[in-house]
PDB file of N, CA and C in Angstrom:
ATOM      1  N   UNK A   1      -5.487  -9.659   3.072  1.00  0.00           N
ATOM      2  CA  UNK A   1      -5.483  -8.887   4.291  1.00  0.00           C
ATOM      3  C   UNK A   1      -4.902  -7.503   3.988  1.00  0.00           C
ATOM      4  N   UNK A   2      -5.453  -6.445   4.417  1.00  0.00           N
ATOM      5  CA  UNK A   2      -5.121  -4.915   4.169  1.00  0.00           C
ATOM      6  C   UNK A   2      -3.708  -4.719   5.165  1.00  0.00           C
ATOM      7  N   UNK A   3      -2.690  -4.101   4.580  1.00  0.00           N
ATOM      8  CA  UNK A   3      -1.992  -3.577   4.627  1.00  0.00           C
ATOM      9  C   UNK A   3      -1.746  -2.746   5.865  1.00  0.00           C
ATOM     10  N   UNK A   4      -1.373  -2.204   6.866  1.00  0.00           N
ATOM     11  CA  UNK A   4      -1.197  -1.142   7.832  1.00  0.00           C
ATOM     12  C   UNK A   4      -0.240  -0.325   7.461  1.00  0.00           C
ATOM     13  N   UNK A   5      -0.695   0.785   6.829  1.00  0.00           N
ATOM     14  CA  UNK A   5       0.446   2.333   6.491  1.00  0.00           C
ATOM     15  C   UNK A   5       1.205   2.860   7.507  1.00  0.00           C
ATOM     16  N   UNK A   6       0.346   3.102   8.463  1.00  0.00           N
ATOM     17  CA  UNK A   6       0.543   4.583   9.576  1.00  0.00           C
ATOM     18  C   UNK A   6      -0.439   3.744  10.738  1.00  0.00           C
ATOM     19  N   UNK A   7       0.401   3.793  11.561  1.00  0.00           N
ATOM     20  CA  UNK A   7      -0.146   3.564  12.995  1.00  0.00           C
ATOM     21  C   UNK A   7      -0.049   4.939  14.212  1.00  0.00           C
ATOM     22  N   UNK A   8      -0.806   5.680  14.805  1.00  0.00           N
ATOM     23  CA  UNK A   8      -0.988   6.623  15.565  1.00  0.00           C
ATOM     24  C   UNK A   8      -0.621   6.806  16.867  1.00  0.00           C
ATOM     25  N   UNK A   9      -0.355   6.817  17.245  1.00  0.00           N
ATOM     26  CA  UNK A   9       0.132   6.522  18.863  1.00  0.00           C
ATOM     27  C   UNK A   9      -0.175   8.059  19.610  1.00  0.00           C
ATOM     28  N   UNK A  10      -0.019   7.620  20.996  1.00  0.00           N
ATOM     29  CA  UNK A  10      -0.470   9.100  21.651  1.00  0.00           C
ATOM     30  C   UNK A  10       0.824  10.424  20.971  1.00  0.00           C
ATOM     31  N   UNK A  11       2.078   9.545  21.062  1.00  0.00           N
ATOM     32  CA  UNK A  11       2.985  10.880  20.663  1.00  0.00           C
ATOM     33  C   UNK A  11       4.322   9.652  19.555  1.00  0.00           C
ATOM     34  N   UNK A  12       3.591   9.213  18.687  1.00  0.00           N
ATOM     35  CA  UNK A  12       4.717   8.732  17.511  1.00  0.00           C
ATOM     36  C   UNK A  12       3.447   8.543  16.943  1.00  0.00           C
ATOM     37  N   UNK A  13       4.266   8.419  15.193  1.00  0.00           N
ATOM     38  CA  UNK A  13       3.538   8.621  14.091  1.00  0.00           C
ATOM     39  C   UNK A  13       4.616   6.807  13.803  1.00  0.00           C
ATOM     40  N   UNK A  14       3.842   5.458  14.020  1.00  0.00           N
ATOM     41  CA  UNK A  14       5.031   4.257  13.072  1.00  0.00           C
ATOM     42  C   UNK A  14       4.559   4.150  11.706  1.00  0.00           C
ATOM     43  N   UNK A  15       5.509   4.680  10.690  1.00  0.00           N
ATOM     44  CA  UNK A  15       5.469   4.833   9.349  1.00  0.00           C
ATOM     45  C   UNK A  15       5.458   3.537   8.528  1.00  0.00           C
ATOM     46  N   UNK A  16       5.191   2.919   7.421  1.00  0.00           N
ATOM     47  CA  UNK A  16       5.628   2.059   6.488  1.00  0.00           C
ATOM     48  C   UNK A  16       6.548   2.668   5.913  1.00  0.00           C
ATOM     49  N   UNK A  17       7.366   1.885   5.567  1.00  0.00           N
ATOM     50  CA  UNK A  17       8.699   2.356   4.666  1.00  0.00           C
ATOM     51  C   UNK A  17       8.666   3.144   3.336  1.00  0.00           C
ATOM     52  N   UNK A  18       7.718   1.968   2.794  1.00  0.00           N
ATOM     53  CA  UNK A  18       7.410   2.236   1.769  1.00  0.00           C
ATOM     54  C   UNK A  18       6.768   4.267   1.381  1.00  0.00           C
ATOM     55  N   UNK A  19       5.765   4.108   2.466  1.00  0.00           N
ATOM     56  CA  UNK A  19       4.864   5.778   2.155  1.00  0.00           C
ATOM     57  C   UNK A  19       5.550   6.755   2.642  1.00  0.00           C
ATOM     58  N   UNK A  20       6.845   6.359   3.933  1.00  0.00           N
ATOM     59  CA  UNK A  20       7.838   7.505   3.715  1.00  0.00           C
ATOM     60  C   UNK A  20       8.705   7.424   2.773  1.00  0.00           C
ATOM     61  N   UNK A  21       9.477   6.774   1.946  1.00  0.00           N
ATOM     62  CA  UNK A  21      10.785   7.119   1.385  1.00  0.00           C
ATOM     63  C   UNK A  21       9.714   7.222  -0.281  1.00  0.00           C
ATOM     64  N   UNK A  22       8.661   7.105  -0.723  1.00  0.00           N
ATOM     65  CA  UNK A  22       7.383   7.926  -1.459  1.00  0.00           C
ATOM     66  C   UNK A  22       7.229   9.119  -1.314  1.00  0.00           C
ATOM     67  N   UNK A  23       7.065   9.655   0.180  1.00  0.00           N
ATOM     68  CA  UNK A  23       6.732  10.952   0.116  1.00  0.00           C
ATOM     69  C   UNK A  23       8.533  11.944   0.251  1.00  0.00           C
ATOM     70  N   UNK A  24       9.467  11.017   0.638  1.00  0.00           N
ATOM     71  CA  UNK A  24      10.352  12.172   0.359  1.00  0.00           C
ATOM     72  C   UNK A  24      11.063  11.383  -1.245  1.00  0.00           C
ATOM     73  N   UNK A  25      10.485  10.626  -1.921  1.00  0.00           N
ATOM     74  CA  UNK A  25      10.842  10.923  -3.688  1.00  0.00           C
ATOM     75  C   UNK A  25       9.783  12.008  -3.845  1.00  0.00           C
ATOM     76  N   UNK A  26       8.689  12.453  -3.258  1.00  0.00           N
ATOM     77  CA  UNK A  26       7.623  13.725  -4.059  1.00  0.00           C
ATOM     78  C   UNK A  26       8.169  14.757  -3.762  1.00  0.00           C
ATOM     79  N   UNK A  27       8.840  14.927  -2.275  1.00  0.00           N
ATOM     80  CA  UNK A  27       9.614  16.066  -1.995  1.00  0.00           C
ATOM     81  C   UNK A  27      11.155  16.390  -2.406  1.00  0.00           C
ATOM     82  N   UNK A  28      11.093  15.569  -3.733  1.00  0.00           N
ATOM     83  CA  UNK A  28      12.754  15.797  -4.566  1.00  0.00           C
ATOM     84  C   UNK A  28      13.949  15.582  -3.686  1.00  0.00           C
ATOM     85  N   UNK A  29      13.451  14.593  -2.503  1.00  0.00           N
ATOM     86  CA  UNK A  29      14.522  14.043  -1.453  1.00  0.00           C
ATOM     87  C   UNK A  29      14.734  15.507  -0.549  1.00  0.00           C
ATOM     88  N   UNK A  30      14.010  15.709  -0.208  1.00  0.00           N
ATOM     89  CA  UNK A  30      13.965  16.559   1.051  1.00  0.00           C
ATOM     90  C   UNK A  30      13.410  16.288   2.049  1.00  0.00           C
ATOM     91  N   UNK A  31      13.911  15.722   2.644  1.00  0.00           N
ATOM     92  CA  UNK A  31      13.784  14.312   4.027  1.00  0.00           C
ATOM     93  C   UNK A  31      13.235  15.658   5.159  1.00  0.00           C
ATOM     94  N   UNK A  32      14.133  16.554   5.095  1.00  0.00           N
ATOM     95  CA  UNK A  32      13.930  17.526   6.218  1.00  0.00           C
ATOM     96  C   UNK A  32      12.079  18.183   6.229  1.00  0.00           C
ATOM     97  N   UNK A  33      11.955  18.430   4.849  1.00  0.00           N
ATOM     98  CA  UNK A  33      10.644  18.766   4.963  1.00  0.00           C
ATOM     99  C   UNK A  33       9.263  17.729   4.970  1.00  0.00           C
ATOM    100  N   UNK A  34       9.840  16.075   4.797  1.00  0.00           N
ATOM    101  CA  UNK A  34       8.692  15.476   4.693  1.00  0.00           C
ATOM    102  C   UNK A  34       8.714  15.374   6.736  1.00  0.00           C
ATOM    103  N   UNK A  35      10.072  15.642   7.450  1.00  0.00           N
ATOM    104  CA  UNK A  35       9.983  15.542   8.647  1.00  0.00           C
ATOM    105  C   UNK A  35       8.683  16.436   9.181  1.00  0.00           C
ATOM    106  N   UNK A  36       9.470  17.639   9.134  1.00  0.00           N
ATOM    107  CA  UNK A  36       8.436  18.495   9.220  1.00  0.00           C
ATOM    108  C   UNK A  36       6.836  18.634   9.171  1.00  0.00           C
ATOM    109  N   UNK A  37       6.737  17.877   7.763  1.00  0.00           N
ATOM    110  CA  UNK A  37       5.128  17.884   7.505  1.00  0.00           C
ATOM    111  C   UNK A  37       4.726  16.514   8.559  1.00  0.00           C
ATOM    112  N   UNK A  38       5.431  15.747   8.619  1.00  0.00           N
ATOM    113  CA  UNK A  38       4.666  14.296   9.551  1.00  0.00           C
ATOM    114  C   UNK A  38       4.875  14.663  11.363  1.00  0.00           C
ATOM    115  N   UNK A  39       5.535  15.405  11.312  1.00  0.00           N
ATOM    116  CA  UNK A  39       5.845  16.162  13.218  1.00  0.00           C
ATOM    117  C   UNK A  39       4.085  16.971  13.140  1.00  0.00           C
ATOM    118  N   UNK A  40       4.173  17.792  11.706  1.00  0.00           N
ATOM    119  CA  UNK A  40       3.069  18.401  11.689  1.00  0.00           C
ATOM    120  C   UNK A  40       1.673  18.193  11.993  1.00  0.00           C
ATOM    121  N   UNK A  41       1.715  16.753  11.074  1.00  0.00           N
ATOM    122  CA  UNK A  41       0.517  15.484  11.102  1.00  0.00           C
ATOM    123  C   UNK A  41       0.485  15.327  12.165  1.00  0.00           C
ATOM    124  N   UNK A  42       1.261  14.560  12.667  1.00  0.00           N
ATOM    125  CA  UNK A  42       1.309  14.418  14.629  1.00  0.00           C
ATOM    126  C   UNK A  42       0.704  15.476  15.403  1.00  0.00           C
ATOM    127  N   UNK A  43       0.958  16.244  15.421  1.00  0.00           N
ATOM    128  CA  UNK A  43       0.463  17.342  16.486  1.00  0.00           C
ATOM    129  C   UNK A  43      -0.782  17.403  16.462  1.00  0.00           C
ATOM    130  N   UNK A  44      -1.445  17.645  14.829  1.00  0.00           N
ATOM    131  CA  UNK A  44      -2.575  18.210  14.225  1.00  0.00           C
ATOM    132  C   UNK A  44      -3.595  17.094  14.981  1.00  0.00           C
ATOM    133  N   UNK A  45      -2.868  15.794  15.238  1.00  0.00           N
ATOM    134  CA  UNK A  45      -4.120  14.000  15.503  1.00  0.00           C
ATOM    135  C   UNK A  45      -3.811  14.314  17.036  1.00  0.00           C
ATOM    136  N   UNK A  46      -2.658  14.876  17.206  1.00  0.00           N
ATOM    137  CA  UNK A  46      -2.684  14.862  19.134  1.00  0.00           C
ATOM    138  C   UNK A  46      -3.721  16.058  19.327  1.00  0.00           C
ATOM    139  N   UNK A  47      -4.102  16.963  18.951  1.00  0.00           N
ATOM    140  CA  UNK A  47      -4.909  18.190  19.255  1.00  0.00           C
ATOM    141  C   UNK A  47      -6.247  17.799  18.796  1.00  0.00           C
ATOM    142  N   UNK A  48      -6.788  16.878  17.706  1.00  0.00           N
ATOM    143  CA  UNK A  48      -8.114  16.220  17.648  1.00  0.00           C
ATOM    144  C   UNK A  48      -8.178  15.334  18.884  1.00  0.00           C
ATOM    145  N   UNK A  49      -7.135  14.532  19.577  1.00  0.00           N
ATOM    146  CA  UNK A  49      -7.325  13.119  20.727  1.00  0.00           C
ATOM    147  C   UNK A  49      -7.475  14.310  21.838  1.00  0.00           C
ATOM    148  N   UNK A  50      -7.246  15.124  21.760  1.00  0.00           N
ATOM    149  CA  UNK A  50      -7.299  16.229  22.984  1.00  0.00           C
ATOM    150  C   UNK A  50      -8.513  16.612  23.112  1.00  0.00           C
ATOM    151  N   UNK A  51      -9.119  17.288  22.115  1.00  0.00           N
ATOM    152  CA  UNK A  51     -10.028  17.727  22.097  1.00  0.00           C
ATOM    153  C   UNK A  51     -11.216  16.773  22.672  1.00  0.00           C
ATOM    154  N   UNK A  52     -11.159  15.555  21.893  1.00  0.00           N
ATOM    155  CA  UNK A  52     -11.995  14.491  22.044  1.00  0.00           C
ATOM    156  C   UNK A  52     -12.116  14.096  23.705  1.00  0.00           C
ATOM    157  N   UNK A  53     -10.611  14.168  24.187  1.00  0.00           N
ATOM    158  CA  UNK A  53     -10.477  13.543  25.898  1.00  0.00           C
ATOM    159  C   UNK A  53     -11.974  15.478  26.838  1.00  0.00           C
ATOM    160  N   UNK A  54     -11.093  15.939  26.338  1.00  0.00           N
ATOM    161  CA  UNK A  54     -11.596  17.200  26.623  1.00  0.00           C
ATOM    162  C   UNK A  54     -13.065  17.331  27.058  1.00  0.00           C
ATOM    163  N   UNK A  55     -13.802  16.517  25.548  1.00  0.00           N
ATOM    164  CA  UNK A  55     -15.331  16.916  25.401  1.00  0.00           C
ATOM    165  C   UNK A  55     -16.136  15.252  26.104  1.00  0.00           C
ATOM    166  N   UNK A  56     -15.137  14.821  26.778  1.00  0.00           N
ATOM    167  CA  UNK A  56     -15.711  13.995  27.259  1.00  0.00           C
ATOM    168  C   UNK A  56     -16.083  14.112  28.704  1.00  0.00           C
ATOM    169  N   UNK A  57     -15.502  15.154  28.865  1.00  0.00           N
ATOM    170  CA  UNK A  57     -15.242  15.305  30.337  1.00  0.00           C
ATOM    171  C   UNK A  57     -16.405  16.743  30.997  1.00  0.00           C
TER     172      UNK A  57
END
């Protein structure tokens, strides 16, 4: 059975443990900027679900 990484939600990003404390060992333990980039991710999937509610209408 496959694995679940990242689950999406209208406004949370639920992480696996594992692919965050991965991506802040790539960011030389700079927790603050892997924040950053996944707040980033978030916004970027809320402004595609927007768009999508948008063009439905």
């Amino acid at each position: 059975m496959a694995k679940q990484r990242m689950i999406v939600t209208d406004d949370q990003l639920l992480i696996d443990m594992d692919l965050l404390f991965n991506a802040i060992r790539e960011a030389k333990g700079d927790w603050q900027q892997v924040e950053t980039e996944m707040k980033q991710y978030l916004a970027m999937v809320q402004g595609m679900t927007e768009s999508i509610s948008t063009d439905d209408n």
